[in-house]
N, C-alpha and C. Protein backbone atom coordinates (compact mmCIF):
# COMPACT_ATOMS: atom_id res chain seq x y z
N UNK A 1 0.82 -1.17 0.00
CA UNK A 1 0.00 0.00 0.00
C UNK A 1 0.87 1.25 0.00
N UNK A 2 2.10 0.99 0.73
CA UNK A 2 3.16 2.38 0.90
C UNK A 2 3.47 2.49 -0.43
N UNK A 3 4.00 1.61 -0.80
CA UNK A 3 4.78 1.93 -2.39
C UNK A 3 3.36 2.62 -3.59
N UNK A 4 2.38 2.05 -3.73
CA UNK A 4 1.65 2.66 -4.22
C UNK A 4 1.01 4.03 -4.28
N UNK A 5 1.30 4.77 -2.34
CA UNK A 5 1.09 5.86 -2.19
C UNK A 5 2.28 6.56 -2.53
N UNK A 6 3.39 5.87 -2.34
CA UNK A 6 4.72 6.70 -3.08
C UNK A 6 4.75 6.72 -4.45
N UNK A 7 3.86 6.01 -5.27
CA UNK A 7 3.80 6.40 -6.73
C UNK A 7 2.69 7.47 -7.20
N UNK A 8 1.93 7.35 -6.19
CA UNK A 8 0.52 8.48 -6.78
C UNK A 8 0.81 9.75 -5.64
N UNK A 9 1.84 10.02 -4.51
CA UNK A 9 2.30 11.07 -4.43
C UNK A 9 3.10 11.37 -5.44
N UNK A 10 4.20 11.09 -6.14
CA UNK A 10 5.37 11.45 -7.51
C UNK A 10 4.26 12.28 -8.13
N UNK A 11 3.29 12.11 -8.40
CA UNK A 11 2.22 12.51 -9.67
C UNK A 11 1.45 13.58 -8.97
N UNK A 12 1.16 13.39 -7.81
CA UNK A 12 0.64 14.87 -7.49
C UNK A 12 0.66 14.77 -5.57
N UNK A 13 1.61 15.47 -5.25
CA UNK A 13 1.93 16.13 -3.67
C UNK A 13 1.22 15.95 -3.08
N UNK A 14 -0.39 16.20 -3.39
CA UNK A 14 -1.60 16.10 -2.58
C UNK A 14 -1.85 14.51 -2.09
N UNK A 15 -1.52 13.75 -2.28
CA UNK A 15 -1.60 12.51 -1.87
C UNK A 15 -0.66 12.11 -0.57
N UNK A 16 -1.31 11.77 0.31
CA UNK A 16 -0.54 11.49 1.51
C UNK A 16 -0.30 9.70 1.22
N UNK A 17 1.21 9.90 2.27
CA UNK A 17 2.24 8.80 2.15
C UNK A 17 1.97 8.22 3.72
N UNK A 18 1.38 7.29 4.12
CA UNK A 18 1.72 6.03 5.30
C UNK A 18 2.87 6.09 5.83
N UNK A 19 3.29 6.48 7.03
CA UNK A 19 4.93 6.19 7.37
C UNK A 19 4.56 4.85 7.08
N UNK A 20 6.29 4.68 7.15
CA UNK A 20 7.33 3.81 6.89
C UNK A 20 6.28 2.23 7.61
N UNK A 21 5.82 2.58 8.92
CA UNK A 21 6.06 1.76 10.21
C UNK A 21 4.20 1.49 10.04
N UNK A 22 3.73 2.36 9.21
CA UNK A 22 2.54 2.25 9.73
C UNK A 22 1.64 1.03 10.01
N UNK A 23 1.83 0.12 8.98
CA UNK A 23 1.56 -1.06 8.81
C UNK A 23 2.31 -2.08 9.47
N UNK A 24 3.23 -1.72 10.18
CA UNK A 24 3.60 -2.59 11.29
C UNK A 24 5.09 -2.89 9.97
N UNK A 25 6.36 -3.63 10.58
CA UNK A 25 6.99 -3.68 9.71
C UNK A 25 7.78 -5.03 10.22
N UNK A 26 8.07 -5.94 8.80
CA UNK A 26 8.10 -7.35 9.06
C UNK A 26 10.11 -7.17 9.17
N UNK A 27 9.93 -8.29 10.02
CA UNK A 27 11.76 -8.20 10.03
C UNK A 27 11.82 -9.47 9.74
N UNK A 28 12.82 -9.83 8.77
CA UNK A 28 13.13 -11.55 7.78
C UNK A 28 14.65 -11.02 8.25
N UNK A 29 14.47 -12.28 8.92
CA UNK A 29 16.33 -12.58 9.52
C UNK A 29 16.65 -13.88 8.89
N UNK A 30 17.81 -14.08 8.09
CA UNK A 30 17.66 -14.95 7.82
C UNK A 30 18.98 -15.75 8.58
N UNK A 31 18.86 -17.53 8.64
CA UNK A 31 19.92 -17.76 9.28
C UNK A 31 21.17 -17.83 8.31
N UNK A 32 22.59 -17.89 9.19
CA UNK A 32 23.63 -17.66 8.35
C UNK A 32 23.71 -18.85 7.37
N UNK A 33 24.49 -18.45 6.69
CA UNK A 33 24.85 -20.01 5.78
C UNK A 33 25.99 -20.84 6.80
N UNK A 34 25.49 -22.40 6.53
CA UNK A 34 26.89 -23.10 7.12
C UNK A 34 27.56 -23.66 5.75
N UNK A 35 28.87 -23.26 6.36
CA UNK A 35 29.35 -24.12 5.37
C UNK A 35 30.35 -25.68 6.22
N UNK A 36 30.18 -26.43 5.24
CA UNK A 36 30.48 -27.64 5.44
C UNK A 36 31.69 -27.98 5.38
N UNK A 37 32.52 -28.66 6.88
CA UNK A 37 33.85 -28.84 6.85
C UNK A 37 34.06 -30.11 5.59
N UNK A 38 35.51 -30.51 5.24
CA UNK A 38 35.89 -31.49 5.06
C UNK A 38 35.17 -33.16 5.04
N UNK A 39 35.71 -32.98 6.75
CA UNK A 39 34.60 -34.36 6.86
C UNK A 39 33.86 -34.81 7.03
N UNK A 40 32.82 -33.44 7.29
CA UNK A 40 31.21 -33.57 7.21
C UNK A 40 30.93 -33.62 5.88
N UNK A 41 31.56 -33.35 4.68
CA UNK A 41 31.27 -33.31 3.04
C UNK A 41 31.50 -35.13 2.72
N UNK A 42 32.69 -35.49 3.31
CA UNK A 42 33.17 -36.94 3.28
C UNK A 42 31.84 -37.94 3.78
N UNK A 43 31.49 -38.07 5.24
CA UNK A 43 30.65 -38.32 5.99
C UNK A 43 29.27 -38.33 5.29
N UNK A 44 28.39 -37.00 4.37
CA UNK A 44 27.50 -37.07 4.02
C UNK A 44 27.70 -38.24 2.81
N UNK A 45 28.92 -37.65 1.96
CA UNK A 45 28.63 -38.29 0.72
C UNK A 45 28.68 -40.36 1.39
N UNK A 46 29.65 -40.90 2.55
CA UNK A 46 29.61 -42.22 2.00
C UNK A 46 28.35 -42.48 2.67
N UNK A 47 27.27 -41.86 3.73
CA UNK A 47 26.30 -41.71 4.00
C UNK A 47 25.40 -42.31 3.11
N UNK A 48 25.13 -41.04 1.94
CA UNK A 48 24.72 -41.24 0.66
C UNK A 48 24.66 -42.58 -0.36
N UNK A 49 26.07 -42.82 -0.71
CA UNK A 49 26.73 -44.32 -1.14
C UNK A 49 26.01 -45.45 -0.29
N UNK A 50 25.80 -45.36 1.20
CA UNK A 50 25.19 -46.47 1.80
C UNK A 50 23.84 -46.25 1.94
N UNK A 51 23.38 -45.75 0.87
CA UNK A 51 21.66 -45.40 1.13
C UNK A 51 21.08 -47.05 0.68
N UNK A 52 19.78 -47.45 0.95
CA UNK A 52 18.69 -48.46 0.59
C UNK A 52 18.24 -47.94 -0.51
N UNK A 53 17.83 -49.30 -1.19
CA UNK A 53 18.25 -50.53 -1.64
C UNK A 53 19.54 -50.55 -2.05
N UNK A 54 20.69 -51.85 -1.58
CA UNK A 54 21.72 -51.77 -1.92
C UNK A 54 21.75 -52.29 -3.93
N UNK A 55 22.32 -51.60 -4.29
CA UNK A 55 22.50 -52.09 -5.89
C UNK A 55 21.41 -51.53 -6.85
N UNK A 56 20.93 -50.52 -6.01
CA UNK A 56 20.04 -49.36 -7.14
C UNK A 56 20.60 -47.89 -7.49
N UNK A 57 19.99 -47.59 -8.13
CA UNK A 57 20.44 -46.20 -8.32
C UNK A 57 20.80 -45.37 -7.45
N UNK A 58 19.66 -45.99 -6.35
CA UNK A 58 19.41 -44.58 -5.38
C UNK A 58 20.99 -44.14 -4.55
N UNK A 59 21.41 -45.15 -4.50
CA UNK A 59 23.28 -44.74 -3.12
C UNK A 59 24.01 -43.53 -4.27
N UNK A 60 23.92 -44.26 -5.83
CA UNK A 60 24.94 -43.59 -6.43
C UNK A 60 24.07 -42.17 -7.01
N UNK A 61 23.14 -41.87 -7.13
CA UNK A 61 22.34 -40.52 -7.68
C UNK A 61 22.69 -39.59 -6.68
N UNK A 62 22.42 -40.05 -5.26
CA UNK A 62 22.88 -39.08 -4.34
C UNK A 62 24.00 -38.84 -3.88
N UNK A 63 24.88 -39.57 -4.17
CA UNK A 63 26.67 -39.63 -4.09
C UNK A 63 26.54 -38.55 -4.54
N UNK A 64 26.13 -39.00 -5.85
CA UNK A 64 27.01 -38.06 -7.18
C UNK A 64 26.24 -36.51 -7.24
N UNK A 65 24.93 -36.39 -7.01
CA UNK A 65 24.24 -35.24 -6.83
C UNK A 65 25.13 -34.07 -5.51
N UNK A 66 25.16 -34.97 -4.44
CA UNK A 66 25.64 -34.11 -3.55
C UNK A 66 27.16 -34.01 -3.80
N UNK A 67 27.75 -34.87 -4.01
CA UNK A 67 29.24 -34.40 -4.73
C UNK A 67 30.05 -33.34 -5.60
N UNK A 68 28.35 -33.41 -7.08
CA UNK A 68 28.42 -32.11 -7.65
C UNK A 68 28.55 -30.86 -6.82
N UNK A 69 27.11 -31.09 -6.23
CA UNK A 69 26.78 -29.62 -5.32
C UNK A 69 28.20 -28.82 -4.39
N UNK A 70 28.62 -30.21 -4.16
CA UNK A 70 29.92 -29.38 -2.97
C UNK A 70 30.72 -29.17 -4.23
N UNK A 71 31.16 -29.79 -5.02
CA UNK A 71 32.25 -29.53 -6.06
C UNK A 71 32.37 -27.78 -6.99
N UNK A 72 31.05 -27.95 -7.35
CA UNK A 72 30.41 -26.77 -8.37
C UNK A 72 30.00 -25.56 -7.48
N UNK A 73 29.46 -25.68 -6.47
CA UNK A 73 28.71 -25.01 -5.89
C UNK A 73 27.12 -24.75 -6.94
N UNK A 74 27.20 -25.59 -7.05
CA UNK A 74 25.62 -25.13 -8.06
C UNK A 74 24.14 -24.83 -7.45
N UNK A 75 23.57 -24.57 -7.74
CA UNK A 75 22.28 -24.52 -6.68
C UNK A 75 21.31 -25.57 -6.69
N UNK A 76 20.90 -25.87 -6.22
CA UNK A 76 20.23 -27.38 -6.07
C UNK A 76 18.92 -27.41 -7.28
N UNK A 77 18.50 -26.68 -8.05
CA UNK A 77 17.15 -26.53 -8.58
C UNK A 77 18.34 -26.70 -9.58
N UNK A 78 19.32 -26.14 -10.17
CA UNK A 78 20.19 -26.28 -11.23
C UNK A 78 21.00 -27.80 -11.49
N UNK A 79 21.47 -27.88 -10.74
CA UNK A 79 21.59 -29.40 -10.55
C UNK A 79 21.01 -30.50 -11.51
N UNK A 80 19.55 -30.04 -10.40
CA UNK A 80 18.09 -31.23 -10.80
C UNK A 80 17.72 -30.95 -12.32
N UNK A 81 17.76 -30.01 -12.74
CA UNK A 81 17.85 -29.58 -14.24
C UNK A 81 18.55 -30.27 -15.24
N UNK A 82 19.61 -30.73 -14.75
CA UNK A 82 20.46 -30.88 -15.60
C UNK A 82 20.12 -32.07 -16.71
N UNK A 83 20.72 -32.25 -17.93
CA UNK A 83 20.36 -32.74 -19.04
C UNK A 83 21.88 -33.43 -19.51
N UNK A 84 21.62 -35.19 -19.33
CA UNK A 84 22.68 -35.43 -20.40
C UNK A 84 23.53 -34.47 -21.37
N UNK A 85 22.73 -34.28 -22.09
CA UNK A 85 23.76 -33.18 -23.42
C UNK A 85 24.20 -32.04 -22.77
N UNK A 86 23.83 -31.52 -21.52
CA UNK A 86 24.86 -30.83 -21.03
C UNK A 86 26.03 -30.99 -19.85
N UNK A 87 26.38 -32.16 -20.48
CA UNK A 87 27.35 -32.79 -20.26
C UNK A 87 28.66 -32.00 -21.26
N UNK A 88 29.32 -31.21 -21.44
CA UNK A 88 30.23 -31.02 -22.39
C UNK A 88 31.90 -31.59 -22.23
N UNK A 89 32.67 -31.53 -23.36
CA UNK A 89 34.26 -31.87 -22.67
C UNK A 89 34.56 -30.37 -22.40
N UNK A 90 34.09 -28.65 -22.36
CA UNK A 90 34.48 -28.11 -21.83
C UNK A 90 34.26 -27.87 -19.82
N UNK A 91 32.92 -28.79 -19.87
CA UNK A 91 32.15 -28.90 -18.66
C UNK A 91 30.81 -29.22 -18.33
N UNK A 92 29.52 -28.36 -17.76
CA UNK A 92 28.79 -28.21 -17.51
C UNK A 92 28.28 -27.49 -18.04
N UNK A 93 26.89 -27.46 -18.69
CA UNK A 93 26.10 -26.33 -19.13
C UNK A 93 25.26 -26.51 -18.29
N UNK A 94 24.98 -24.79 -17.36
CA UNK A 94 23.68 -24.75 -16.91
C UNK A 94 22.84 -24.11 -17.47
N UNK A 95 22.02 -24.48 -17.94
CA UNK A 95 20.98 -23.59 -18.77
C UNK A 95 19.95 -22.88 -17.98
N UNK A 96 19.11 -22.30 -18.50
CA UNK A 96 18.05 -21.28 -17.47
C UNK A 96 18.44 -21.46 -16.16
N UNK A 97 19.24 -20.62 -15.74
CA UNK A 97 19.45 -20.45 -14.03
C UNK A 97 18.74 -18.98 -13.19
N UNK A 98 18.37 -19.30 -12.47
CA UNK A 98 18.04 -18.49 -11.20
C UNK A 98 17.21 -16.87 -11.92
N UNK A 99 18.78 -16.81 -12.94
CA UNK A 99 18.30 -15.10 -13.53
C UNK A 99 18.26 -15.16 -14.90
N UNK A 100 17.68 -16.44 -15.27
CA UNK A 100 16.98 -17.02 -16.45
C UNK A 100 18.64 -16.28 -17.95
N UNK A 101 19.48 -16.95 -17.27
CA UNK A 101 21.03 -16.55 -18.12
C UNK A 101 21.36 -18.13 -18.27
N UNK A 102 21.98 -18.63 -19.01
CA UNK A 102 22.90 -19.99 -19.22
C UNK A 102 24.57 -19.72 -18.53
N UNK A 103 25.36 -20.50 -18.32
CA UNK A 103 26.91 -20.05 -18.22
C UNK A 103 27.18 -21.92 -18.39
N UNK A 104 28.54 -21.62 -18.54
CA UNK A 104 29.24 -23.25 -18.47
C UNK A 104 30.29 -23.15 -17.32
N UNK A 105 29.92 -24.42 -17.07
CA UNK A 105 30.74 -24.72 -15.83
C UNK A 105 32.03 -25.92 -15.51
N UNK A 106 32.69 -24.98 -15.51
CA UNK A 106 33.70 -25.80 -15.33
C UNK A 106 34.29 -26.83 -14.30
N UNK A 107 35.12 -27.95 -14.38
CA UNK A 107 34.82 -29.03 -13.72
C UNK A 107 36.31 -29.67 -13.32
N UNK A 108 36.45 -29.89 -12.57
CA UNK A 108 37.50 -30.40 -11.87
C UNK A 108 37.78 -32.14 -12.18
N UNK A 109 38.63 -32.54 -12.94
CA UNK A 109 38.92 -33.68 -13.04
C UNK A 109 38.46 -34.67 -12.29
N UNK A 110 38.62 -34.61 -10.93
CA UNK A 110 37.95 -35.33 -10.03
C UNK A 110 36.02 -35.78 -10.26
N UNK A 111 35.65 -34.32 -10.27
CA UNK A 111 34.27 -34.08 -10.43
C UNK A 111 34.00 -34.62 -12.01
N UNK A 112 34.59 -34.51 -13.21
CA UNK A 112 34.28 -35.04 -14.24
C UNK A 112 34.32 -36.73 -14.59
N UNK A 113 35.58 -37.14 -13.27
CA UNK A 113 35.39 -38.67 -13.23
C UNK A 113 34.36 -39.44 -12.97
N UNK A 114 34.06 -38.75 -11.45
CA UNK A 114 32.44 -38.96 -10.91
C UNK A 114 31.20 -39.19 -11.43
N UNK A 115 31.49 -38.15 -12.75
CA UNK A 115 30.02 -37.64 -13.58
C UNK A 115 30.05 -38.73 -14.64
N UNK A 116 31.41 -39.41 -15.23
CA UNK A 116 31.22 -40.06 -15.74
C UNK A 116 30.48 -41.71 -15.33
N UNK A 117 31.06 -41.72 -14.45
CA UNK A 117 31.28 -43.00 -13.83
C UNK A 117 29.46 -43.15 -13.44
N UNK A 118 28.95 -42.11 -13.34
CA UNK A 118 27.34 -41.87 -13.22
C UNK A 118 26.62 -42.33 -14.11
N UNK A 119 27.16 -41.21 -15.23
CA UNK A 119 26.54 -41.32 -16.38
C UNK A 119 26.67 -42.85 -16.92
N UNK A 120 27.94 -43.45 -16.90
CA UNK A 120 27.49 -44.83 -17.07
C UNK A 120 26.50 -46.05 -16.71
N UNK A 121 26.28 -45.51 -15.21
CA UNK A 121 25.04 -46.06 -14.68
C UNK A 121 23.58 -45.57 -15.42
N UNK A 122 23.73 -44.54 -15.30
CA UNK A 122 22.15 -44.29 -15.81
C UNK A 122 22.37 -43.74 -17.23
N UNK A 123 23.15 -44.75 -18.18
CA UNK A 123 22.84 -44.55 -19.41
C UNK A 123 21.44 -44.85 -20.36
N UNK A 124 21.03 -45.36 -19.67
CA UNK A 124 19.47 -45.80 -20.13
C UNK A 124 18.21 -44.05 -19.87
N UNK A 125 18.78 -43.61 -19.45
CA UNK A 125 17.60 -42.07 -19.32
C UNK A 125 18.48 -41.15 -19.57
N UNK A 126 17.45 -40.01 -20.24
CA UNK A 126 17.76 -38.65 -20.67
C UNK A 126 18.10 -37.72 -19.82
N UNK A 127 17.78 -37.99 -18.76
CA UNK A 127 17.97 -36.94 -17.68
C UNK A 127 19.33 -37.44 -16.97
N UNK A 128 19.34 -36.50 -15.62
CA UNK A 128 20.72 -36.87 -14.74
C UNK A 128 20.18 -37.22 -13.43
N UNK A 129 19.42 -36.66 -12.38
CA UNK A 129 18.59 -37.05 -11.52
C UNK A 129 17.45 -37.46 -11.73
N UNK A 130 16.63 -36.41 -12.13
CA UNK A 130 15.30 -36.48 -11.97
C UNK A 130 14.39 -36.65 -13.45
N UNK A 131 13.27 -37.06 -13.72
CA UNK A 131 12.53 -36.39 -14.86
C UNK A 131 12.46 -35.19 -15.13
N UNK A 132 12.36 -34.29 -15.84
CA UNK A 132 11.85 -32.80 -16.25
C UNK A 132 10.98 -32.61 -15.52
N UNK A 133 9.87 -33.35 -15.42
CA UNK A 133 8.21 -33.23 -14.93
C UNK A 133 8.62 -32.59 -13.53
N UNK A 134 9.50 -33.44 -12.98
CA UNK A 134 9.91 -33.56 -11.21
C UNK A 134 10.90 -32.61 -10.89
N UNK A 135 11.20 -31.52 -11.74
CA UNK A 135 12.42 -30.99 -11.88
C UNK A 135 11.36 -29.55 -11.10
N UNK A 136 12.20 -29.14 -9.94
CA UNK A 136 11.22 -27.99 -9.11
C UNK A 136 11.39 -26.38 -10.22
N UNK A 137 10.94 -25.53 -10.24
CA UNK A 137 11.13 -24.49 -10.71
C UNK A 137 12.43 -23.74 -10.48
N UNK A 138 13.38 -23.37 -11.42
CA UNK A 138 14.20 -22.62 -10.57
C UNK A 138 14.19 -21.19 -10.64
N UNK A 139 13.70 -20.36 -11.29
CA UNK A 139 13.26 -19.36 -10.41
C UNK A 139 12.30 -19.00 -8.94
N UNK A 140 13.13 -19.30 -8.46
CA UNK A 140 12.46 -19.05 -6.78
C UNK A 140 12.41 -17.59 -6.34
């Protein structure tokens, strides 16, 4: 309602403006980021690796998902996006991200072994985690 009275005061003075406070005013704290030592990154991922059912997808999708994430720093909606063919030998393509821009991402030998060694598993689907369908929005 404030911002609207600050646009139809611009246009004519005679219009009164709401303090700031009038409407009561919301405070969003947000908590800090943690970041993750060493061997809490170690710890999650063989975590991961020992997930149920043994000898399905599921131990190695989340290895390798959360592996990316610490590796790339990518954002988790980007991730889930991801598409076989952007797989490149320069790296990673993320396509539509966050501020609806593409960039390529580059990849650490380590992290490109991983991805392969994935991709061999789930050579049978188009995707890398998830379906498209299941893929959350990433503009948040």
């Amino acid at each position: 309602m404030r911002r609207f009275a600050l646009a139809m005061h611009a246009e004519n003075p005679r219009h009164q403006v709401p303090a700031a406070d009038a409407l009561g005013h919301a405070v969003v704290k947000r908590r800090p980021p943690y970041i993750y030592s060493a061997d809490e990154i170690a710890r999650l991922l063989r975590a991961a690796a020992a997930l149920r059912p043994a000898g399905s997808i599921r131990p190695t999708m989340y290895a390798t998902l959360f592996g990316l994430l610490t590796a790339t720093g990518m954002r988790i909606a980007e991730a889930l996006a991801l598409q076989i063919d952007d797989v490149t030998a320069d790296g990673l393509v993320v396509r539509q991200t966050k501020f609806q821009k593409s960039r390529l991402l580059p990849l650490h030998a380590t992290a490109r072994l991983a991805l392969d060694r994935y991709l061999v598993t789930r050579r049978s689907l188009d995707y890398f985690f998830l379906p498209p369908a299941l893929v959350p929005a990433i503009s948040r």
